[in-house]
PDB file of N, CA and C in Angstrom:
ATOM      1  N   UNK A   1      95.620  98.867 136.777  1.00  0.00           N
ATOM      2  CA  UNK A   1      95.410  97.708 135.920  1.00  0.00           C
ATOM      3  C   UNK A   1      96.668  96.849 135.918  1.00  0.00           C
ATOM      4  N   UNK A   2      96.477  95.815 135.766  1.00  0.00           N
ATOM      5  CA  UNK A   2      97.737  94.347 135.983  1.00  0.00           C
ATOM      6  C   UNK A   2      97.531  93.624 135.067  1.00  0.00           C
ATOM      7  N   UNK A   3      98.006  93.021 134.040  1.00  0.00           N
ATOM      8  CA  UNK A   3      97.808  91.831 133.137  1.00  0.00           C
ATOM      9  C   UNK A   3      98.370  90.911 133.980  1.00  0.00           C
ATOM     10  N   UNK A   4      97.278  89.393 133.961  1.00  0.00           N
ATOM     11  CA  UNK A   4      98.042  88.375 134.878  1.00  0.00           C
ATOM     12  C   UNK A   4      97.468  87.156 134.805  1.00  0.00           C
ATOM     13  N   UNK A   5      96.500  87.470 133.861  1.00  0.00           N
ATOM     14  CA  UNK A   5      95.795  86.030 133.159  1.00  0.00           C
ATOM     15  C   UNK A   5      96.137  85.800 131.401  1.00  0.00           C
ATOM     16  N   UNK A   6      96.883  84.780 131.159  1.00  0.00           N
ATOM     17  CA  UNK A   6      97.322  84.431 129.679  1.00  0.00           C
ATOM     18  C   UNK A   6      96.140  83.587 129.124  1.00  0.00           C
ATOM     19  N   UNK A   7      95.138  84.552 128.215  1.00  0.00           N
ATOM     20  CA  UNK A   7      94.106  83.588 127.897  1.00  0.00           C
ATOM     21  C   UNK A   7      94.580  82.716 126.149  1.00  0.00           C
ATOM     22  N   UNK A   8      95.650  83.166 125.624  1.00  0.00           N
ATOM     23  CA  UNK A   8      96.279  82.671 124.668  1.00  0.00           C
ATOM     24  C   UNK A   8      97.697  82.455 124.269  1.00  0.00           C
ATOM     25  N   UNK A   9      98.133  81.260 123.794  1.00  0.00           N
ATOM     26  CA  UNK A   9      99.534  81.441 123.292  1.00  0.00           C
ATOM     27  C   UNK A   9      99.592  81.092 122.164  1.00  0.00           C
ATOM     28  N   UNK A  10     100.129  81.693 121.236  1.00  0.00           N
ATOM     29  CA  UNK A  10     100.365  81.531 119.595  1.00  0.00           C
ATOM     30  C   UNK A  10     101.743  80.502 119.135  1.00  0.00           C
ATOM     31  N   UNK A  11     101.322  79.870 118.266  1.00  0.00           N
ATOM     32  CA  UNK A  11     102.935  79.116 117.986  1.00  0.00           C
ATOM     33  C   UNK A  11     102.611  78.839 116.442  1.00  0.00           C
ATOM     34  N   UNK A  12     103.454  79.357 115.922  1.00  0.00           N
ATOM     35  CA  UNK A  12     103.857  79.035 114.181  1.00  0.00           C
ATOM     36  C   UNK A  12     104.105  77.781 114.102  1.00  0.00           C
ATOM     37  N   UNK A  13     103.536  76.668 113.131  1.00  0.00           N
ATOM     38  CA  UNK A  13     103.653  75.444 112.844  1.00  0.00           C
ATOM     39  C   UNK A  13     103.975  75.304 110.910  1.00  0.00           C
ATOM     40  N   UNK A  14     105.059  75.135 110.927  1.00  0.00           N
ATOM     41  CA  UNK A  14     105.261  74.328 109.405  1.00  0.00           C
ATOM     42  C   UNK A  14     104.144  73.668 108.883  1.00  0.00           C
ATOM     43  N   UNK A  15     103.600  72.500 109.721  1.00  0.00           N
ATOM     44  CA  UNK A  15     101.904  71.535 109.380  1.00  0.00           C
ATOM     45  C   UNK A  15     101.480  71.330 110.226  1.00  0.00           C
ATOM     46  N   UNK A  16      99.962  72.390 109.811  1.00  0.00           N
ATOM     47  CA  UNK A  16      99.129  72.371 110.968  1.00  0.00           C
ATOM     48  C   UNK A  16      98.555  70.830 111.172  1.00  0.00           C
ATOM     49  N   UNK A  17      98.763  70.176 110.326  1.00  0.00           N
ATOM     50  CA  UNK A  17      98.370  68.610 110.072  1.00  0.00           C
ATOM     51  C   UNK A  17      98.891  67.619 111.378  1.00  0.00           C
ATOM     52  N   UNK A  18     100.067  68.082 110.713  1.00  0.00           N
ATOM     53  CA  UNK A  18     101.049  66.802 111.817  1.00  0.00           C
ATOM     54  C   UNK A  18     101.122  67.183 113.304  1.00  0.00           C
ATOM     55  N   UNK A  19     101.344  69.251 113.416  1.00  0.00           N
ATOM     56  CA  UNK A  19     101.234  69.611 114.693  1.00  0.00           C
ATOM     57  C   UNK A  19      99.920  69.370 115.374  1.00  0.00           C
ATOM     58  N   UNK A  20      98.758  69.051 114.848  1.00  0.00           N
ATOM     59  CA  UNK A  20      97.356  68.874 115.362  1.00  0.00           C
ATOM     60  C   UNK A  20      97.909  66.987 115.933  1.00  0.00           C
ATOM     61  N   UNK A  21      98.358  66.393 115.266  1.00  0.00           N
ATOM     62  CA  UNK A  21      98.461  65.162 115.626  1.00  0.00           C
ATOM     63  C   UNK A  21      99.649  65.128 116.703  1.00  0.00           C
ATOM     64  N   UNK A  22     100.512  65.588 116.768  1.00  0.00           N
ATOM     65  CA  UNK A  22     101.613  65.501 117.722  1.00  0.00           C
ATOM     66  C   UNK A  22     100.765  66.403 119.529  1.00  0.00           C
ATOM     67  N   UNK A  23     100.187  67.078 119.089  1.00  0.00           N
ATOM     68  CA  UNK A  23      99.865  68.065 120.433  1.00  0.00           C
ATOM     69  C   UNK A  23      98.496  67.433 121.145  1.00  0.00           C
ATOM     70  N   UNK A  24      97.603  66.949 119.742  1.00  0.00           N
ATOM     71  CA  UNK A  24      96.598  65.847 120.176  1.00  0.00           C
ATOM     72  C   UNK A  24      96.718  64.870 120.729  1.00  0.00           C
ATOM     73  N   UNK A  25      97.235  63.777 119.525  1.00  0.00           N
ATOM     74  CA  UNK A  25      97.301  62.195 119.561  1.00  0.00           C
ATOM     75  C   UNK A  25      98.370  62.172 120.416  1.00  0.00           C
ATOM     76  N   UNK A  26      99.732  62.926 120.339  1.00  0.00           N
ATOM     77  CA  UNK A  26     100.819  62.057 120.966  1.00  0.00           C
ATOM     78  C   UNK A  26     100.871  62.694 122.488  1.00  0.00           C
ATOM     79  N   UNK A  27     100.616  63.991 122.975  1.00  0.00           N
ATOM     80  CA  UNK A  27     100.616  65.022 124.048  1.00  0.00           C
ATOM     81  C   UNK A  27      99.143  64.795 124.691  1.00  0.00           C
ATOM     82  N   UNK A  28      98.157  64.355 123.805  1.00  0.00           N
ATOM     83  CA  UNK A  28      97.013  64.119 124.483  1.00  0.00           C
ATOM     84  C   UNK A  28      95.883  65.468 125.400  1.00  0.00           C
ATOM     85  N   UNK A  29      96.291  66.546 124.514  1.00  0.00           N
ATOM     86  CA  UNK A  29      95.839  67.810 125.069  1.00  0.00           C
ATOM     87  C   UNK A  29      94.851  67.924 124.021  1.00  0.00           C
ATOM     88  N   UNK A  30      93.650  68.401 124.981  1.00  0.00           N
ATOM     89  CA  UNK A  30      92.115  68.511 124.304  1.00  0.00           C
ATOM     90  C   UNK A  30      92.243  69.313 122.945  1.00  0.00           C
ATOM     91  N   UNK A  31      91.760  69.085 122.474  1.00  0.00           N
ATOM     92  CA  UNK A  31      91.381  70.012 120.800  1.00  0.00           C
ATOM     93  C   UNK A  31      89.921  70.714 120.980  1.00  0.00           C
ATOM     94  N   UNK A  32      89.598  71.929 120.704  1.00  0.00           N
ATOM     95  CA  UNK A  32      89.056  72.909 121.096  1.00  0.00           C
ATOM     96  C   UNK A  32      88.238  72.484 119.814  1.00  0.00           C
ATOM     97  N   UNK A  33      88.866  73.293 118.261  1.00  0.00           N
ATOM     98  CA  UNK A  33      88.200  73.252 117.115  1.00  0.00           C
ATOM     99  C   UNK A  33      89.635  73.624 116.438  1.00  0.00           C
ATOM    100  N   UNK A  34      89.042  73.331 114.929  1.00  0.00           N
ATOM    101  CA  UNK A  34      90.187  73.576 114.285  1.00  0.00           C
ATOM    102  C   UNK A  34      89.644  74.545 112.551  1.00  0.00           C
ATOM    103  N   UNK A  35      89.758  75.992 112.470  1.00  0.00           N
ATOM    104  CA  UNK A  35      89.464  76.484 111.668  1.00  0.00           C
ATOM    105  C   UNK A  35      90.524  77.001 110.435  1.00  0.00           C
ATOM    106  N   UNK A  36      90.451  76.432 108.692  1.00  0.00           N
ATOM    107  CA  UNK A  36      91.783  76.176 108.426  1.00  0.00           C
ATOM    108  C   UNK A  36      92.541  75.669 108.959  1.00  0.00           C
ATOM    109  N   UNK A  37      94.293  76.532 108.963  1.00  0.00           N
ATOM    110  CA  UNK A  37      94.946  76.098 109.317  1.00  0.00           C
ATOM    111  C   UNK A  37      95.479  76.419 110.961  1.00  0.00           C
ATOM    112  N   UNK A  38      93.979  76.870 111.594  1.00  0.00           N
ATOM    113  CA  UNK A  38      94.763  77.012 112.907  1.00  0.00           C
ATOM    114  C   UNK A  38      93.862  75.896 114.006  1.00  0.00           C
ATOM    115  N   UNK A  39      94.805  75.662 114.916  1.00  0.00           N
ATOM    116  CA  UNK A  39      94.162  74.684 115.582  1.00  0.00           C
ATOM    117  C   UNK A  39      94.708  74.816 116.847  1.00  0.00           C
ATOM    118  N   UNK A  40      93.136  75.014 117.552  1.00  0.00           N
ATOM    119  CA  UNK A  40      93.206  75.064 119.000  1.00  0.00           C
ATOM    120  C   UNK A  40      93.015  74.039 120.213  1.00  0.00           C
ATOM    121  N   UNK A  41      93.831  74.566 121.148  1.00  0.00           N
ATOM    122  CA  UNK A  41      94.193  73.423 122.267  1.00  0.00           C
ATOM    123  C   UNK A  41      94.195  74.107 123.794  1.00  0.00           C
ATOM    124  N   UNK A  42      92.468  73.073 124.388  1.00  0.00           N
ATOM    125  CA  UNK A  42      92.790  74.001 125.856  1.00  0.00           C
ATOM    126  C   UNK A  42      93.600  73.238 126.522  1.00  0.00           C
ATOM    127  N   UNK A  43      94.465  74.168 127.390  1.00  0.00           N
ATOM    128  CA  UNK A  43      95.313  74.012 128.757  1.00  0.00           C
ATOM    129  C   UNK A  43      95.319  74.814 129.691  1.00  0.00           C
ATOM    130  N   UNK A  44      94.220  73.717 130.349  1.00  0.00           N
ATOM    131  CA  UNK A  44      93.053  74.266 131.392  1.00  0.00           C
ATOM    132  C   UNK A  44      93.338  75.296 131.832  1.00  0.00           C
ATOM    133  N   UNK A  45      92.093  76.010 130.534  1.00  0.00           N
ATOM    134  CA  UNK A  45      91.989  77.290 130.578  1.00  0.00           C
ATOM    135  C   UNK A  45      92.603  78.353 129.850  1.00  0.00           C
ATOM    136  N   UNK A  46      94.030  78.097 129.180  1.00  0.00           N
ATOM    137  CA  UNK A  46      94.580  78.422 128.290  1.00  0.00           C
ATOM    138  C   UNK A  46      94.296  78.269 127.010  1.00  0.00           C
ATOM    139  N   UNK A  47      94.385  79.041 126.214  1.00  0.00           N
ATOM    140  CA  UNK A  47      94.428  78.296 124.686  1.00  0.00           C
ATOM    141  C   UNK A  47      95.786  78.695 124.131  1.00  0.00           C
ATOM    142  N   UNK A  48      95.881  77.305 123.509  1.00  0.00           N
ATOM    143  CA  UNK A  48      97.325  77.305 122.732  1.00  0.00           C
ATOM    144  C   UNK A  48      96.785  77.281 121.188  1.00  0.00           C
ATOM    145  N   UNK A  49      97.204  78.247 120.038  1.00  0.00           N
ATOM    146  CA  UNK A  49      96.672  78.341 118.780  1.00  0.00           C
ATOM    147  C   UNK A  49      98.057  77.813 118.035  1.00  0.00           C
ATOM    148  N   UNK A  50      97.849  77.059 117.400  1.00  0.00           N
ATOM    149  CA  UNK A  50      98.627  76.573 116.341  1.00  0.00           C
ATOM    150  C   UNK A  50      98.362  77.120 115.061  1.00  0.00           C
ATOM    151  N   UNK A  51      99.407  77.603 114.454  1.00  0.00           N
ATOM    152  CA  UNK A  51      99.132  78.507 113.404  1.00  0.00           C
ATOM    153  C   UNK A  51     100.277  78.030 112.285  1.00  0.00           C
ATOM    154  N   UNK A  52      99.554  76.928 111.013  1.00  0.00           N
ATOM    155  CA  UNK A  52      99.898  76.537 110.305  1.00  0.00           C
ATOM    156  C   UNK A  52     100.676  77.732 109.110  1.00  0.00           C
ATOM    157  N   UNK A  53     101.641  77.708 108.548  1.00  0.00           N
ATOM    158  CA  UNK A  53     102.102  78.585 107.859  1.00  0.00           C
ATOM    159  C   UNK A  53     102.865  78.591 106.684  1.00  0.00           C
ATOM    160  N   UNK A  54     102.882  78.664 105.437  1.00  0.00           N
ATOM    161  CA  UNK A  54     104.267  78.374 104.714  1.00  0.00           C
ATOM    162  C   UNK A  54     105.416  79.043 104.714  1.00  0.00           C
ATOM    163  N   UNK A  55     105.632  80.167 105.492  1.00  0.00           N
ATOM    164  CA  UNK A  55     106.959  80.796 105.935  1.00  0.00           C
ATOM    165  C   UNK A  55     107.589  79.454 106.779  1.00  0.00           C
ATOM    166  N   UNK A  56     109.266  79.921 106.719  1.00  0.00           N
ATOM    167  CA  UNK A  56     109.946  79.501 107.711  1.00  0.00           C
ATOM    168  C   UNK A  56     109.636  79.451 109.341  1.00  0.00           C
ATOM    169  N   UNK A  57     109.494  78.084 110.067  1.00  0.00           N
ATOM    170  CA  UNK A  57     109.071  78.563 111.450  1.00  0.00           C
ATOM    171  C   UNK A  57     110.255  78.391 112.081  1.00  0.00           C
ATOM    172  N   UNK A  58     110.709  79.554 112.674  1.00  0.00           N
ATOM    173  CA  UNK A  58     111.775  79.669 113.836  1.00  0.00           C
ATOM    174  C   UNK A  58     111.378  79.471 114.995  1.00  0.00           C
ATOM    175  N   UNK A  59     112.214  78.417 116.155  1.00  0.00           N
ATOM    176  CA  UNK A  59     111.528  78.053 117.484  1.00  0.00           C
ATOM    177  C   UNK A  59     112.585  79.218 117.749  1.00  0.00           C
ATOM    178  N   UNK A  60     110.952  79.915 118.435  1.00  0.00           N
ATOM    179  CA  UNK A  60     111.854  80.941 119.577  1.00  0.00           C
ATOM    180  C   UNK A  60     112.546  80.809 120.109  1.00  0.00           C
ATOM    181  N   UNK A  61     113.615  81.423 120.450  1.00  0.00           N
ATOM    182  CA  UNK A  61     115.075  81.562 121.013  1.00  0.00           C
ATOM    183  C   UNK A  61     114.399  82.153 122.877  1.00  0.00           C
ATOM    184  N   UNK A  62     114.580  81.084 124.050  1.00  0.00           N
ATOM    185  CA  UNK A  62     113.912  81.615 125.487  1.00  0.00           C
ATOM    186  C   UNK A  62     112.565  81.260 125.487  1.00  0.00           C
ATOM    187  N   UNK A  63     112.330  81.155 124.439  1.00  0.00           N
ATOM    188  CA  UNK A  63     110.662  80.529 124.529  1.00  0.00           C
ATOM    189  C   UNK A  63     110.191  79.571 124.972  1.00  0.00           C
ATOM    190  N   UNK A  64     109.346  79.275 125.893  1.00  0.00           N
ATOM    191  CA  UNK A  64     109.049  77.665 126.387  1.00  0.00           C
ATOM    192  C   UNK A  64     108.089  77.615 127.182  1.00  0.00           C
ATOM    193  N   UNK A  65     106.972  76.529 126.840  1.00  0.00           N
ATOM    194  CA  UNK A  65     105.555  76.501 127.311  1.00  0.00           C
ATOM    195  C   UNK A  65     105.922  75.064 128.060  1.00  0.00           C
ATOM    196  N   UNK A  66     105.533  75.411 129.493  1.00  0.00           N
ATOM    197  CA  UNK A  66     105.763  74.564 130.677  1.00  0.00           C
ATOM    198  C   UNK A  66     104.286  73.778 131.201  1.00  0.00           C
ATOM    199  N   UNK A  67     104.500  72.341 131.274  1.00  0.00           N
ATOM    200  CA  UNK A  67     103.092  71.954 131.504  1.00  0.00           C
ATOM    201  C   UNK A  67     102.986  70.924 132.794  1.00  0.00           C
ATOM    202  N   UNK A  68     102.487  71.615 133.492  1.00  0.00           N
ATOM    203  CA  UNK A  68     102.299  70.935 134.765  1.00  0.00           C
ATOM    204  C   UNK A  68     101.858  69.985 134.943  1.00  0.00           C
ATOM    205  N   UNK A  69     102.326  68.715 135.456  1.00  0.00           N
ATOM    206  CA  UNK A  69     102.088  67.072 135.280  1.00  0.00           C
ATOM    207  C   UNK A  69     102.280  66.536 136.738  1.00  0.00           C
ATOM    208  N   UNK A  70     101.701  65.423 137.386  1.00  0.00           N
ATOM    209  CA  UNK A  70     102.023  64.584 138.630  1.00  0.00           C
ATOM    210  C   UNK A  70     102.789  63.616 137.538  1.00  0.00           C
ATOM    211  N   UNK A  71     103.970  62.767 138.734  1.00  0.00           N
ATOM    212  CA  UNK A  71     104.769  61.715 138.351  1.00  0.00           C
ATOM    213  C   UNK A  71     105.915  61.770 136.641  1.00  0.00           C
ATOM    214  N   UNK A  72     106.173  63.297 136.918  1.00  0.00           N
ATOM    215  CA  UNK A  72     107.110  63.713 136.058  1.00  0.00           C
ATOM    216  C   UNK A  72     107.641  62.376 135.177  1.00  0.00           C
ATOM    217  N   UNK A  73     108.402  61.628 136.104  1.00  0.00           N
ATOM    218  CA  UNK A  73     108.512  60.523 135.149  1.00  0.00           C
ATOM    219  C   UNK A  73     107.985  59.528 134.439  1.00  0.00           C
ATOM    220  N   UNK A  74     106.828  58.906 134.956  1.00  0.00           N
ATOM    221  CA  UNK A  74     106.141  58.351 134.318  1.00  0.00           C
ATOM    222  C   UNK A  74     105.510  59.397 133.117  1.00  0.00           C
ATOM    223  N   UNK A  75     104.778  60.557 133.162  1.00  0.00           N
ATOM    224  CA  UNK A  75     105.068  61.365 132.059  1.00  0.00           C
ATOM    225  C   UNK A  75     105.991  61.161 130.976  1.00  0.00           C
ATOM    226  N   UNK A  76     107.128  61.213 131.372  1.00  0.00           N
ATOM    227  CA  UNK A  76     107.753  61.592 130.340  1.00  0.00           C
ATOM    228  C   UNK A  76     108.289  60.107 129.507  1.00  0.00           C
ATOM    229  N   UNK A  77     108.361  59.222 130.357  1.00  0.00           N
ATOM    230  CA  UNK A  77     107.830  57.741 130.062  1.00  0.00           C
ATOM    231  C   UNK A  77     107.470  57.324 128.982  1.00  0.00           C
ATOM    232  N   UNK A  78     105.568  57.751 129.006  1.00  0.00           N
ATOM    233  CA  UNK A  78     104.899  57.463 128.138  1.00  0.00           C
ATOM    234  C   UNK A  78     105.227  58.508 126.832  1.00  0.00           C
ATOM    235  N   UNK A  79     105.355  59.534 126.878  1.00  0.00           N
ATOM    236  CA  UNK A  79     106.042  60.358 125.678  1.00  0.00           C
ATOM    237  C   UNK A  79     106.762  59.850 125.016  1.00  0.00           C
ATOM    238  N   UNK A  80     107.792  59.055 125.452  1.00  0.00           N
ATOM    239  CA  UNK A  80     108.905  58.922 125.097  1.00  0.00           C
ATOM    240  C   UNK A  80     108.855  57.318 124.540  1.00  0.00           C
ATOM    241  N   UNK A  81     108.073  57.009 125.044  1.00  0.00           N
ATOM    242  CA  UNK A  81     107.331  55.251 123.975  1.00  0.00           C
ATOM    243  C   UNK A  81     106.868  55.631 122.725  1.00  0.00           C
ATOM    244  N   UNK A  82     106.316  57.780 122.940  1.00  0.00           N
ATOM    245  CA  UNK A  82     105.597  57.596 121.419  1.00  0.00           C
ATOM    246  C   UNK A  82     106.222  59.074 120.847  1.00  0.00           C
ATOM    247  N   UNK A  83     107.863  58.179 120.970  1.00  0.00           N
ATOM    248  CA  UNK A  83     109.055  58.775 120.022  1.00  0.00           C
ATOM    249  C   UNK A  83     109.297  59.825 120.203  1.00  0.00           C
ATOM    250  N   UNK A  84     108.569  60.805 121.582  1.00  0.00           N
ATOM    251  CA  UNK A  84     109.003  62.156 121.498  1.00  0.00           C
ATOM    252  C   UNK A  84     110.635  62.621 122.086  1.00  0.00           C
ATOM    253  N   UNK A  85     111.097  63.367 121.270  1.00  0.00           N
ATOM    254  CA  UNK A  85     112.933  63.247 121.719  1.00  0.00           C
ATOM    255  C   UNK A  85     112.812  64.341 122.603  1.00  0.00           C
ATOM    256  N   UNK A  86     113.295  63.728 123.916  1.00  0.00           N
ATOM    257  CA  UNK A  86     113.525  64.874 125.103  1.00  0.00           C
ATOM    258  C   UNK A  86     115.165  65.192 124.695  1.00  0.00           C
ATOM    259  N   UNK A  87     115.212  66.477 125.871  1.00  0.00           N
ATOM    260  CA  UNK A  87     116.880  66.981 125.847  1.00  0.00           C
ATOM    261  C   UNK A  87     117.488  66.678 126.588  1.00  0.00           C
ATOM    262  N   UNK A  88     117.085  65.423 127.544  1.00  0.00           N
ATOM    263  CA  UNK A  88     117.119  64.484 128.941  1.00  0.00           C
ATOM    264  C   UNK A  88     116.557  64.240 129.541  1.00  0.00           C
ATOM    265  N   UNK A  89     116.662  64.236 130.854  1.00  0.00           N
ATOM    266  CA  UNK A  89     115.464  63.162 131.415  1.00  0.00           C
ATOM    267  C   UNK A  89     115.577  63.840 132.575  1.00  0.00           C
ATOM    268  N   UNK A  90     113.860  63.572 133.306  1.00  0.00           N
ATOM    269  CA  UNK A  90     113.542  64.424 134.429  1.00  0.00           C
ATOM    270  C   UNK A  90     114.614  64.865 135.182  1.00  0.00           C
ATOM    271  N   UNK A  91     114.785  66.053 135.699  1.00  0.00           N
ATOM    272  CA  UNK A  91     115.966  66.315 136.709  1.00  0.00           C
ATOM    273  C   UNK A  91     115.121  67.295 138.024  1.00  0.00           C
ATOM    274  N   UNK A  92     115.774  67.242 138.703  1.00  0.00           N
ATOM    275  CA  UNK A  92     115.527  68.744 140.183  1.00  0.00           C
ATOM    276  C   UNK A  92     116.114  69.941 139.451  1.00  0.00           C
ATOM    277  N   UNK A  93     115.238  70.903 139.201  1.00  0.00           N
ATOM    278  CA  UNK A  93     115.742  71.780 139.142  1.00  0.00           C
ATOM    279  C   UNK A  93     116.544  72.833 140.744  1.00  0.00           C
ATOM    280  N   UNK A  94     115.475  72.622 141.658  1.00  0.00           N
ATOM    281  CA  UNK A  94     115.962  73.285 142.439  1.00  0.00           C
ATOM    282  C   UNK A  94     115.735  72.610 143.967  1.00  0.00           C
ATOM    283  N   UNK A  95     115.414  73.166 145.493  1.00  0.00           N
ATOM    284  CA  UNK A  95     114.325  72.706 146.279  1.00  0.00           C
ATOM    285  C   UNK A  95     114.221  73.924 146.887  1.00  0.00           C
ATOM    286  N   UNK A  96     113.058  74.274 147.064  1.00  0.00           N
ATOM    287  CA  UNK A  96     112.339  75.002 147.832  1.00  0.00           C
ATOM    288  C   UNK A  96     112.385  74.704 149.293  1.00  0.00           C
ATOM    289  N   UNK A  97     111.632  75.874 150.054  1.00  0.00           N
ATOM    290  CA  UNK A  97     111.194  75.127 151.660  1.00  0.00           C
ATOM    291  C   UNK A  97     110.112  73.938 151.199  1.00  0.00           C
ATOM    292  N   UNK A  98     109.348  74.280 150.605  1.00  0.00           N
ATOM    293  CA  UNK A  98     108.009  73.238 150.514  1.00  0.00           C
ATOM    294  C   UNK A  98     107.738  72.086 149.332  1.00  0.00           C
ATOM    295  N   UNK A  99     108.614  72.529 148.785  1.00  0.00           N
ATOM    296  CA  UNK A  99     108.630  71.431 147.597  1.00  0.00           C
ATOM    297  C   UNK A  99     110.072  71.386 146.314  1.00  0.00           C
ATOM    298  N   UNK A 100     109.906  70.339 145.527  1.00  0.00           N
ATOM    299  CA  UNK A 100     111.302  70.400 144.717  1.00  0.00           C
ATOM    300  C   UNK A 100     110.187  71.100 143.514  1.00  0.00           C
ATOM    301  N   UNK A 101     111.347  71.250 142.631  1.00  0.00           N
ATOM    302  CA  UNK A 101     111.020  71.740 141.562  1.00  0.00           C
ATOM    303  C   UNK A 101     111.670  70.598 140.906  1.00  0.00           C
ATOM    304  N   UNK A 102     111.087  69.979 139.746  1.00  0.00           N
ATOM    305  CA  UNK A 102     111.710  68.756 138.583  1.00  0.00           C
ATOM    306  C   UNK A 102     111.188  69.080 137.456  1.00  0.00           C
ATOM    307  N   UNK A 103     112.124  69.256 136.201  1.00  0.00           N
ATOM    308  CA  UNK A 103     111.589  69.287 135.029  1.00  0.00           C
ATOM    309  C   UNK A 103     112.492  68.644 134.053  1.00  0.00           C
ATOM    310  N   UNK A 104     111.773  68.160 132.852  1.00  0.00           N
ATOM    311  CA  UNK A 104     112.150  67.756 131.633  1.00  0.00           C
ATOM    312  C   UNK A 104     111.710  68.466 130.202  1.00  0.00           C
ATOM    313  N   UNK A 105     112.954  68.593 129.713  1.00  0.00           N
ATOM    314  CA  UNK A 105     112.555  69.359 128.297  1.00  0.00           C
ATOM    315  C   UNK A 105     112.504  68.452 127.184  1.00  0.00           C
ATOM    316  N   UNK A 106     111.409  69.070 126.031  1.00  0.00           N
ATOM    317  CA  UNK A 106     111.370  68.233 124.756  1.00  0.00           C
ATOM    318  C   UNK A 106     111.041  69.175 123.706  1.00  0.00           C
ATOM    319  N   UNK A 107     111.009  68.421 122.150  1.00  0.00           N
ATOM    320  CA  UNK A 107     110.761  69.748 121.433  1.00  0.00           C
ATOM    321  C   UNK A 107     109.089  69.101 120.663  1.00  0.00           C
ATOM    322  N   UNK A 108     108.604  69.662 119.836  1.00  0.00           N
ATOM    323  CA  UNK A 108     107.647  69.027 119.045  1.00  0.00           C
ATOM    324  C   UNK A 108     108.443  69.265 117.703  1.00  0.00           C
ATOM    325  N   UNK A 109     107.039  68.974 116.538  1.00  0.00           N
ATOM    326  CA  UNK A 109     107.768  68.529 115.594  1.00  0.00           C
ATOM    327  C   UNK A 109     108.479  70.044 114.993  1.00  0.00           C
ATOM    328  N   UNK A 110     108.389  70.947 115.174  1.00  0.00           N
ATOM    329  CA  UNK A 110     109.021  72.175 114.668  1.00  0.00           C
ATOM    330  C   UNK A 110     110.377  72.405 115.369  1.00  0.00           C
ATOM    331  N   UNK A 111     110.149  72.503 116.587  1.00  0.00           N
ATOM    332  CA  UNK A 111     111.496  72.095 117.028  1.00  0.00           C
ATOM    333  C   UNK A 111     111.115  73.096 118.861  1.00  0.00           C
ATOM    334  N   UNK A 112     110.147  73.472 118.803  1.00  0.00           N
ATOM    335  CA  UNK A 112     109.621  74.461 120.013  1.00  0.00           C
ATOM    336  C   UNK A 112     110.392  73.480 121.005  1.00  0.00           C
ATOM    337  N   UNK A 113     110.787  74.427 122.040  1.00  0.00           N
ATOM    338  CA  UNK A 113     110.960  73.589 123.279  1.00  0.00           C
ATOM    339  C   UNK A 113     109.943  73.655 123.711  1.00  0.00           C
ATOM    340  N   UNK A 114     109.393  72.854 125.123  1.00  0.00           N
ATOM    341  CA  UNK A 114     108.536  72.431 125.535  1.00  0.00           C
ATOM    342  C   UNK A 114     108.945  71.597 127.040  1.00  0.00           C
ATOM    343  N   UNK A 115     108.372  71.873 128.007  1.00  0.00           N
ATOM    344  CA  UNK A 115     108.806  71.143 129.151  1.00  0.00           C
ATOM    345  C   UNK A 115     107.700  70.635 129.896  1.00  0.00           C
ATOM    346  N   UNK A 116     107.852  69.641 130.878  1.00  0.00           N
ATOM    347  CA  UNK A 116     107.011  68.859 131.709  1.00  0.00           C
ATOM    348  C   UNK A 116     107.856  69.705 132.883  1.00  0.00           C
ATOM    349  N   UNK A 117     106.445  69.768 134.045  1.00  0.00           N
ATOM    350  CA  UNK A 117     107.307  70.571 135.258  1.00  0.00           C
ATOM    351  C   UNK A 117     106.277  70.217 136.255  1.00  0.00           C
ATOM    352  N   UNK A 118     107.172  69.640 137.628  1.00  0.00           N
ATOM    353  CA  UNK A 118     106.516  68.827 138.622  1.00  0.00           C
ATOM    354  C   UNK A 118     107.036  69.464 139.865  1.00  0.00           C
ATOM    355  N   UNK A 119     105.843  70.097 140.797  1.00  0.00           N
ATOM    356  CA  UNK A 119     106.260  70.636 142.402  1.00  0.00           C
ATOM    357  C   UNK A 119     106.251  69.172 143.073  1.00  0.00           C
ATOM    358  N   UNK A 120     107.287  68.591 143.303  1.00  0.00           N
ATOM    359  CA  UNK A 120     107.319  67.201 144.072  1.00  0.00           C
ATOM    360  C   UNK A 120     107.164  68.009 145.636  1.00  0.00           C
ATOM    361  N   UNK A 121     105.998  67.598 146.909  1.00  0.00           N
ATOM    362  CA  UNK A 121     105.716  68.231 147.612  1.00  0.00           C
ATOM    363  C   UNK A 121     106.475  67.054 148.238  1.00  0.00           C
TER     364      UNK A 121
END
């Protein structure tokens, strides 16, 4: 047996309110349903659960949900018209034989990191 399909990722949200609007309206990632305070988001094929809470939410320390995009920059572009604060701006991470690797990091409103990540072929 192998685990090797992630059919969920959990993330603690301060307001499930505002995080439904930031991951929706401003990230533009489908909304599944939203029961209470948790609210789900496919990424194709994934579900990301937002889990509204009144404890303290700590952004994981190494934690970071990477989302695969064409035209990295223009991506991060339009994000960034609707106020989202990156930690800079697209870079190469590396190059491969077959392609570069480019990514940009940002946080949402809790403070999660979060990255855009582009195989420039």
């Amino acid at each position: 047996m192998a685990l090797c399909k992630i059919g969920q990722i959990a993330l603690a949200v301060s307001d499930a309110d505002q995080a439904e609007k930031f991951y929706g309206e401003t990230l533009g990632m489908h909304k599944l349903y939203r029961f209470g305070e948790l609210v789900f988001f496919d990424c194709d094929g994934v579900r990301l659960m937002l889990e509204g809470t009144d404890r303290q939410v700590y952004p994981g320390q190494g934690t970071c949900i990477y989302f695969t995009v064409k035209d990295i920059e223009a991506v991060a572009d339009k994000l960034k018209e609707k106020s989202v604060p990156f930690d800079g701006t697209p870079h190469l991470v590396t190059k491969m034989s077959d392609h570069e690797l480019w990514m940009a990091f940002f946080r949402d409103p809790d403070g999660h990191l979060l990255a855009l990540m582009e195989e420039k072929r």
